[in-house]
N, C-alpha and C. Protein backbone atom coordinates (compact mmCIF):
# COMPACT_ATOMS: atom_id res chain seq x y z
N UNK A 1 -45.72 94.77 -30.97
CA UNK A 1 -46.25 93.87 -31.97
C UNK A 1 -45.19 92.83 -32.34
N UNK A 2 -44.12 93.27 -32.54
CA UNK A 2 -42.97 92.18 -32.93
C UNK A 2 -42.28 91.20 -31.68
N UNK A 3 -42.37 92.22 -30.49
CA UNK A 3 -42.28 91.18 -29.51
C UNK A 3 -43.37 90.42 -29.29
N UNK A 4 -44.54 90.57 -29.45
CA UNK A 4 -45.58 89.35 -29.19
C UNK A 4 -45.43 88.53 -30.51
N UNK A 5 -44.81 88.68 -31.69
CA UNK A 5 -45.07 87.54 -32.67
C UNK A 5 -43.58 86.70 -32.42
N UNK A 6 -43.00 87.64 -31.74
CA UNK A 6 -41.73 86.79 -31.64
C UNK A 6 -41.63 85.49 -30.10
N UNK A 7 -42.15 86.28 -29.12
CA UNK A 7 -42.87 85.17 -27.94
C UNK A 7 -43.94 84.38 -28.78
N UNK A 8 -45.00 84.53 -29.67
CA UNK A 8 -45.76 83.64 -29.82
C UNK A 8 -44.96 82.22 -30.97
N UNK A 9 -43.86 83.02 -31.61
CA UNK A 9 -42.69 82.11 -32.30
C UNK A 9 -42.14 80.91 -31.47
N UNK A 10 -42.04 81.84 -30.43
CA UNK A 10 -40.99 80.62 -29.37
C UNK A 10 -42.28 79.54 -28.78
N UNK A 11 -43.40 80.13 -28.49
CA UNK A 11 -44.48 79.04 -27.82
C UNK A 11 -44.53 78.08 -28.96
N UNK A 12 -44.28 78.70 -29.66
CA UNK A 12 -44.70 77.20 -31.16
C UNK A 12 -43.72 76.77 -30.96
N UNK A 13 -42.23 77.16 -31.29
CA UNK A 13 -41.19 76.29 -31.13
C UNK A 13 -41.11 75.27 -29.52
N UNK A 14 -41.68 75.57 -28.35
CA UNK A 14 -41.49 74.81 -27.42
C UNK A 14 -42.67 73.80 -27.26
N UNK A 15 -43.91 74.13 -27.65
CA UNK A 15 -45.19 73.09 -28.10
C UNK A 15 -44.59 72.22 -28.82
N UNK A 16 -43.86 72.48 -30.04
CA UNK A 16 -43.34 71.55 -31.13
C UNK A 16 -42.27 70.41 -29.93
N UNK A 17 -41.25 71.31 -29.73
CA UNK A 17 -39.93 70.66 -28.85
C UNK A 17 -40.79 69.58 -27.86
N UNK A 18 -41.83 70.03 -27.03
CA UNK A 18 -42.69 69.72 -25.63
C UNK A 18 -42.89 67.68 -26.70
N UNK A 19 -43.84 68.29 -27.40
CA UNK A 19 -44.49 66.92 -27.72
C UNK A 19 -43.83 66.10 -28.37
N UNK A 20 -42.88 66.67 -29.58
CA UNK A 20 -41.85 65.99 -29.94
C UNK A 20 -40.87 64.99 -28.39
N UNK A 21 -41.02 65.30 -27.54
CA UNK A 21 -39.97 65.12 -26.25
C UNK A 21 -41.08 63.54 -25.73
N UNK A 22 -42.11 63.88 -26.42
CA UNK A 22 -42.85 63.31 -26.00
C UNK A 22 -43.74 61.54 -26.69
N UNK A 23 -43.45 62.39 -28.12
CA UNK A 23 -43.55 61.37 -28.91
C UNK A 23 -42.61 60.09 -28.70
N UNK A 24 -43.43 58.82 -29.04
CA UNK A 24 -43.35 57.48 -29.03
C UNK A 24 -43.15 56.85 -27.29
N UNK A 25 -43.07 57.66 -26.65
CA UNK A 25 -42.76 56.89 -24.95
C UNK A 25 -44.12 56.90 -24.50
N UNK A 26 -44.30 55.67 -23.81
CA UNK A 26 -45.67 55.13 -23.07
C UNK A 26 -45.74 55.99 -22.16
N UNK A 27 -47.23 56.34 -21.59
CA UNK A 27 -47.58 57.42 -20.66
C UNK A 27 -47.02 56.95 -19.31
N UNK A 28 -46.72 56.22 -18.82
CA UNK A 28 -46.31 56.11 -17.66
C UNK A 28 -45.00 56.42 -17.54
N UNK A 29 -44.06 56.32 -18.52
CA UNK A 29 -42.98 56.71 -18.51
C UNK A 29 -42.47 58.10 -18.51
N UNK A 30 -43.29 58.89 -18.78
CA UNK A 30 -43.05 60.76 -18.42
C UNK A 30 -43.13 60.83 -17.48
N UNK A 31 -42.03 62.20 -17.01
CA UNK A 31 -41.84 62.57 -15.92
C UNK A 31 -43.30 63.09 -15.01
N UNK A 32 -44.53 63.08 -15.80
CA UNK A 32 -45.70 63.81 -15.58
C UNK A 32 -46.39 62.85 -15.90
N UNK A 33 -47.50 62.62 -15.02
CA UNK A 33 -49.04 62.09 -15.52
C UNK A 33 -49.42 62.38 -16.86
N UNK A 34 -50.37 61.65 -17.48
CA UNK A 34 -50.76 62.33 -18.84
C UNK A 34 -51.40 63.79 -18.86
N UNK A 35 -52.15 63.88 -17.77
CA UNK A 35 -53.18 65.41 -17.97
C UNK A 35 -52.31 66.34 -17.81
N UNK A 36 -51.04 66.12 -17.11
CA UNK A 36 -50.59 67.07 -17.13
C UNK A 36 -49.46 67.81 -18.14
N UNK A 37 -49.21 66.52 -19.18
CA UNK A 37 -48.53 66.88 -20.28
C UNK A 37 -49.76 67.57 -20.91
N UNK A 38 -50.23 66.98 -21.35
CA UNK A 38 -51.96 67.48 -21.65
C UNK A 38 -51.93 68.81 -21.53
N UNK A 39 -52.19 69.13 -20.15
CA UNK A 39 -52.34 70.72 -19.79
C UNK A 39 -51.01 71.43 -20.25
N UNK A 40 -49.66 70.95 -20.03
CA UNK A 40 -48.75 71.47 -20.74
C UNK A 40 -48.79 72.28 -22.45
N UNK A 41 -49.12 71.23 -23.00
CA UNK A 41 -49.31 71.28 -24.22
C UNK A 41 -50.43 72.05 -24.53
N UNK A 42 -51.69 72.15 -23.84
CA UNK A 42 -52.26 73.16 -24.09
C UNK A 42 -52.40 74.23 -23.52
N UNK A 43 -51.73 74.78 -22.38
CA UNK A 43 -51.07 76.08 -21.92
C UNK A 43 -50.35 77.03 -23.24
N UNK A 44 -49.55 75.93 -23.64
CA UNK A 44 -48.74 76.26 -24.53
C UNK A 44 -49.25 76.65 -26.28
N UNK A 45 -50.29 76.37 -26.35
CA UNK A 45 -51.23 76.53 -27.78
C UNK A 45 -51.92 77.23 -27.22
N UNK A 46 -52.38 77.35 -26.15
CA UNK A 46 -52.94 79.19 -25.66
C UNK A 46 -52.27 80.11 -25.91
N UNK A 47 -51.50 79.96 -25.15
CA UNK A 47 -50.29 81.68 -25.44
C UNK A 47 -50.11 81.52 -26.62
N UNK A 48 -49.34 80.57 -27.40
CA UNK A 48 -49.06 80.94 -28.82
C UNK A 48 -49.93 81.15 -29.89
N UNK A 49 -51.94 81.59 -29.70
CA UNK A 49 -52.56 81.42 -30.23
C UNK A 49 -52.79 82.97 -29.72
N UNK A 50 -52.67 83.49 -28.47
CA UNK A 50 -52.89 85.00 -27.95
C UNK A 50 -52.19 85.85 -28.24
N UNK A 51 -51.01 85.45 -27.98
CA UNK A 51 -50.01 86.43 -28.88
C UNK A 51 -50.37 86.54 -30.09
N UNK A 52 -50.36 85.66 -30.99
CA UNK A 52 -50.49 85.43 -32.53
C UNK A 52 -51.74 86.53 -32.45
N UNK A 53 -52.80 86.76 -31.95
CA UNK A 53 -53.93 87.41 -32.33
C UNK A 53 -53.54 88.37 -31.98
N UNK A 54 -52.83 88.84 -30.60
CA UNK A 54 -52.87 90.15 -30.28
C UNK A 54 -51.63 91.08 -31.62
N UNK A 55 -50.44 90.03 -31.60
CA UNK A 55 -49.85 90.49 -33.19
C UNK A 55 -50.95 91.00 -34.35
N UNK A 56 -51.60 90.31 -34.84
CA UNK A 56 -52.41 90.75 -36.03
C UNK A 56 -53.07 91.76 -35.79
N UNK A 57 -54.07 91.42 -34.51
CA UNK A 57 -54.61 92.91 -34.18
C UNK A 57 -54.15 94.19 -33.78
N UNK A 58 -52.77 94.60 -33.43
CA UNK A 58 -52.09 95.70 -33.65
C UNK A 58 -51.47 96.14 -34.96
N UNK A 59 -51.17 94.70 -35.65
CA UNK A 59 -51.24 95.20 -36.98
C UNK A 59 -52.09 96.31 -37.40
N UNK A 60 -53.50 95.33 -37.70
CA UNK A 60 -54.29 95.50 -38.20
C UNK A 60 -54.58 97.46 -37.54
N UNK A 61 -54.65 97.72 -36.40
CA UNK A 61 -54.74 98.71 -35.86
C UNK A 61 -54.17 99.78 -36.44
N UNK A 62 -52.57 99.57 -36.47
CA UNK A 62 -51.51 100.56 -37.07
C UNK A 62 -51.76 100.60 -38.57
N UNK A 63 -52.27 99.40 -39.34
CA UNK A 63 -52.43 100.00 -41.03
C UNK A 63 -53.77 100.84 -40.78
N UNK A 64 -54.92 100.52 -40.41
CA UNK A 64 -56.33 100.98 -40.08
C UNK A 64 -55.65 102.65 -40.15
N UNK A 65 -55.25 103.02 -38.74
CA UNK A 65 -55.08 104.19 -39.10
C UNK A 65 -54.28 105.01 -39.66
N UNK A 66 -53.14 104.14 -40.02
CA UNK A 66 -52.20 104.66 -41.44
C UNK A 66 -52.88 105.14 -42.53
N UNK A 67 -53.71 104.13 -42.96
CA UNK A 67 -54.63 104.42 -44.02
C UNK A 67 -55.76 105.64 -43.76
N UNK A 68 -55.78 105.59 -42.88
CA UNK A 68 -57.06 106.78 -42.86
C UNK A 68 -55.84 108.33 -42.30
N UNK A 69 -55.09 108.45 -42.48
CA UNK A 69 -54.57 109.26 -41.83
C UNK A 69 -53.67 109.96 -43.37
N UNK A 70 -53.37 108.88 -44.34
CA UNK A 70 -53.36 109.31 -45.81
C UNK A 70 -54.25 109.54 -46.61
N UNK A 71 -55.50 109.03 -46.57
CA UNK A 71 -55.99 109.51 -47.23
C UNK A 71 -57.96 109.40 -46.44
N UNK A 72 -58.13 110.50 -46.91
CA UNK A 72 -59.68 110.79 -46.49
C UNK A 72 -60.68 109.68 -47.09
N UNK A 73 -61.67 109.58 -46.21
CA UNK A 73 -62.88 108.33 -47.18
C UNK A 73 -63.87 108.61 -46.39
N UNK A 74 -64.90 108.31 -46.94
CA UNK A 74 -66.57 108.45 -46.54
C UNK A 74 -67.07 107.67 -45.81
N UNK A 75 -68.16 107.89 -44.59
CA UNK A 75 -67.91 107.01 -43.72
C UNK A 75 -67.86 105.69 -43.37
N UNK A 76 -68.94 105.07 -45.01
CA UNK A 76 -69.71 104.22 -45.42
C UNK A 76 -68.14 103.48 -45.24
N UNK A 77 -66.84 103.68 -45.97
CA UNK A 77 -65.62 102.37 -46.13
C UNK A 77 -65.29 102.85 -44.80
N UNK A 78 -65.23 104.13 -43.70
CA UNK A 78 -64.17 103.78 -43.08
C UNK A 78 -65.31 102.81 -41.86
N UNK A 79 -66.65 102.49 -41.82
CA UNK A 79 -67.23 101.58 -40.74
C UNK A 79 -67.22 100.50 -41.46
N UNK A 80 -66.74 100.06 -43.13
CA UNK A 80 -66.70 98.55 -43.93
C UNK A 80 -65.11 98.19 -43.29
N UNK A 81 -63.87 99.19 -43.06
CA UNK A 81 -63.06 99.28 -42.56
C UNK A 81 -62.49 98.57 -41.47
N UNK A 82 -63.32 99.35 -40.16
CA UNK A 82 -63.55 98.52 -38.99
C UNK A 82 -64.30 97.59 -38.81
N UNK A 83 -64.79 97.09 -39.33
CA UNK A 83 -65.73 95.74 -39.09
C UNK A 83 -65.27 94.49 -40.04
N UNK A 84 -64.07 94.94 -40.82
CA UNK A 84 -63.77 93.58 -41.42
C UNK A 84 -63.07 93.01 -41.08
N UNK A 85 -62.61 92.82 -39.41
CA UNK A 85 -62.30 91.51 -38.50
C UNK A 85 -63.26 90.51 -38.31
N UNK A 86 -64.63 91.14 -37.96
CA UNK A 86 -65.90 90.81 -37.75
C UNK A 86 -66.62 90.40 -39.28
N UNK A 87 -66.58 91.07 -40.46
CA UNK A 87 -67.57 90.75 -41.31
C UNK A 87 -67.26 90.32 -42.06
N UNK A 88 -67.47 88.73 -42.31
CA UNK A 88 -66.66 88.72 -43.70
C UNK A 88 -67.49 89.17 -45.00
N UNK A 89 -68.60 89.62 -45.62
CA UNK A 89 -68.72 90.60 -46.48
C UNK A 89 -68.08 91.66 -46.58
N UNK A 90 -67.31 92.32 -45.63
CA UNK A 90 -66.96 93.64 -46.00
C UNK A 90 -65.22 93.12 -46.85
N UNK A 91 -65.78 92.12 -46.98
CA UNK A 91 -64.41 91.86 -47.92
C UNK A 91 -64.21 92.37 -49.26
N UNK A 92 -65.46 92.20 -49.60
CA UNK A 92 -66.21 92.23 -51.11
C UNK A 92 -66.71 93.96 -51.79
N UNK A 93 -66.35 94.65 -50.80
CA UNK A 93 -66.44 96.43 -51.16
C UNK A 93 -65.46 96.45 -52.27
N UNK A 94 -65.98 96.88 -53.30
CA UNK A 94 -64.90 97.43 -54.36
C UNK A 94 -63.78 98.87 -54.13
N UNK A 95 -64.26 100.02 -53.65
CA UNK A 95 -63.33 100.81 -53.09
C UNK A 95 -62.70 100.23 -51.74
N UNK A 96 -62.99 99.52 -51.00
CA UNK A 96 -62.23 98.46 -49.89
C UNK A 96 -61.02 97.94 -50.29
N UNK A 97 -61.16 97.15 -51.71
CA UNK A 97 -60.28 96.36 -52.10
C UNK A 97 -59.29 97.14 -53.10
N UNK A 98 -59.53 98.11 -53.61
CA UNK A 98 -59.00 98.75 -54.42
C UNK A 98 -58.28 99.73 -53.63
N UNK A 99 -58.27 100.14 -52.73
CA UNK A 99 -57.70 101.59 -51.83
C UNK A 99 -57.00 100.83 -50.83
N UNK A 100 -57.49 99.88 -50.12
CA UNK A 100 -56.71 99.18 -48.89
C UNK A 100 -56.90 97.81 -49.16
N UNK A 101 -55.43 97.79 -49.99
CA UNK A 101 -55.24 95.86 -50.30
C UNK A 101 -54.64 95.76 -48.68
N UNK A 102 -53.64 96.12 -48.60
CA UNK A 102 -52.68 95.58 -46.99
C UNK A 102 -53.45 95.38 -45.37
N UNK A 103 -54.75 96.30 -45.94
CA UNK A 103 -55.30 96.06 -44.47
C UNK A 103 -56.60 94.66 -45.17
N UNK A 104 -56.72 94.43 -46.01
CA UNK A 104 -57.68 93.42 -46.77
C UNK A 104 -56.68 92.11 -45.79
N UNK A 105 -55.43 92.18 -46.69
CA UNK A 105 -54.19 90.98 -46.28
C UNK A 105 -54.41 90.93 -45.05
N UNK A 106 -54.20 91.92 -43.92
CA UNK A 106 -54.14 91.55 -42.91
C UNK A 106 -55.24 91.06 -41.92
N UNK A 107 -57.00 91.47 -42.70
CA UNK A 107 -57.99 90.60 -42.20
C UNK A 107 -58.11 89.43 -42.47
N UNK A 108 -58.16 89.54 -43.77
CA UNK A 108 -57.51 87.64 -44.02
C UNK A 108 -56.90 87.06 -43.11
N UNK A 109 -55.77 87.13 -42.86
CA UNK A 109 -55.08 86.68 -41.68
C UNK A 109 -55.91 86.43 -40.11
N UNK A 110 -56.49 87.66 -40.34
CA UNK A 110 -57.30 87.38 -38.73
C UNK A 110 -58.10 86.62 -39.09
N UNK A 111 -58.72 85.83 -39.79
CA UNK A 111 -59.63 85.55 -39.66
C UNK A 111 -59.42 83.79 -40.07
């Protein structure tokens, strides 16, 4: 998990570096055609957008069953649980929000 947020760190930092390198010079003047800065640049906001998700979603994985592994719940929160990547109502469960703020935080995030 920390190595994918830390590769998806560096894709941002080299997207940033890439276009910055790129800013103010006329297209003919890169070492590359335009499409292919183009495709550069968005190679590069792929991975750093995959990582970034696959980070959250192992998060999200490891509190999921942290939390259920401390403490017992009925089945009704632990399927409001798993589905609040997917739902955004299951935001709004009062024992949801009250028992598991950190995995709340971290759907937020996914979403």
């Amino acid at each position: 998990m920390l190595g994918r947020l830390l590769v998806g760190t560096a894709a941002a930092v080299c997207h940033h570096l890439f276009y910055r390198s790129l800013n103010g010079q006329a297209t003919h003047s890169t070492p590359w055609d335009q499409q292919v800065n183009i495709d550069i640049g968005t190679g590069l906001a792929f991975l750093l957008k995959s990582l970034l998700v696959m980070a959250v979603g192992t998060a999200y994985v490891q509190v999921f069953w942290k939390d259920l592994q401390v403490r017992s719940e009925n089945i009704a929160v632990v399927d409001s649980m798993f589905r609040l990547r997917s739902n955004l109502l299951d935001f709004f469960g009062v024992r949801l929000v009250s028992r598991h703020l950190l995995l709340i935080m971290i759907g937020l995030v996914s979403w």
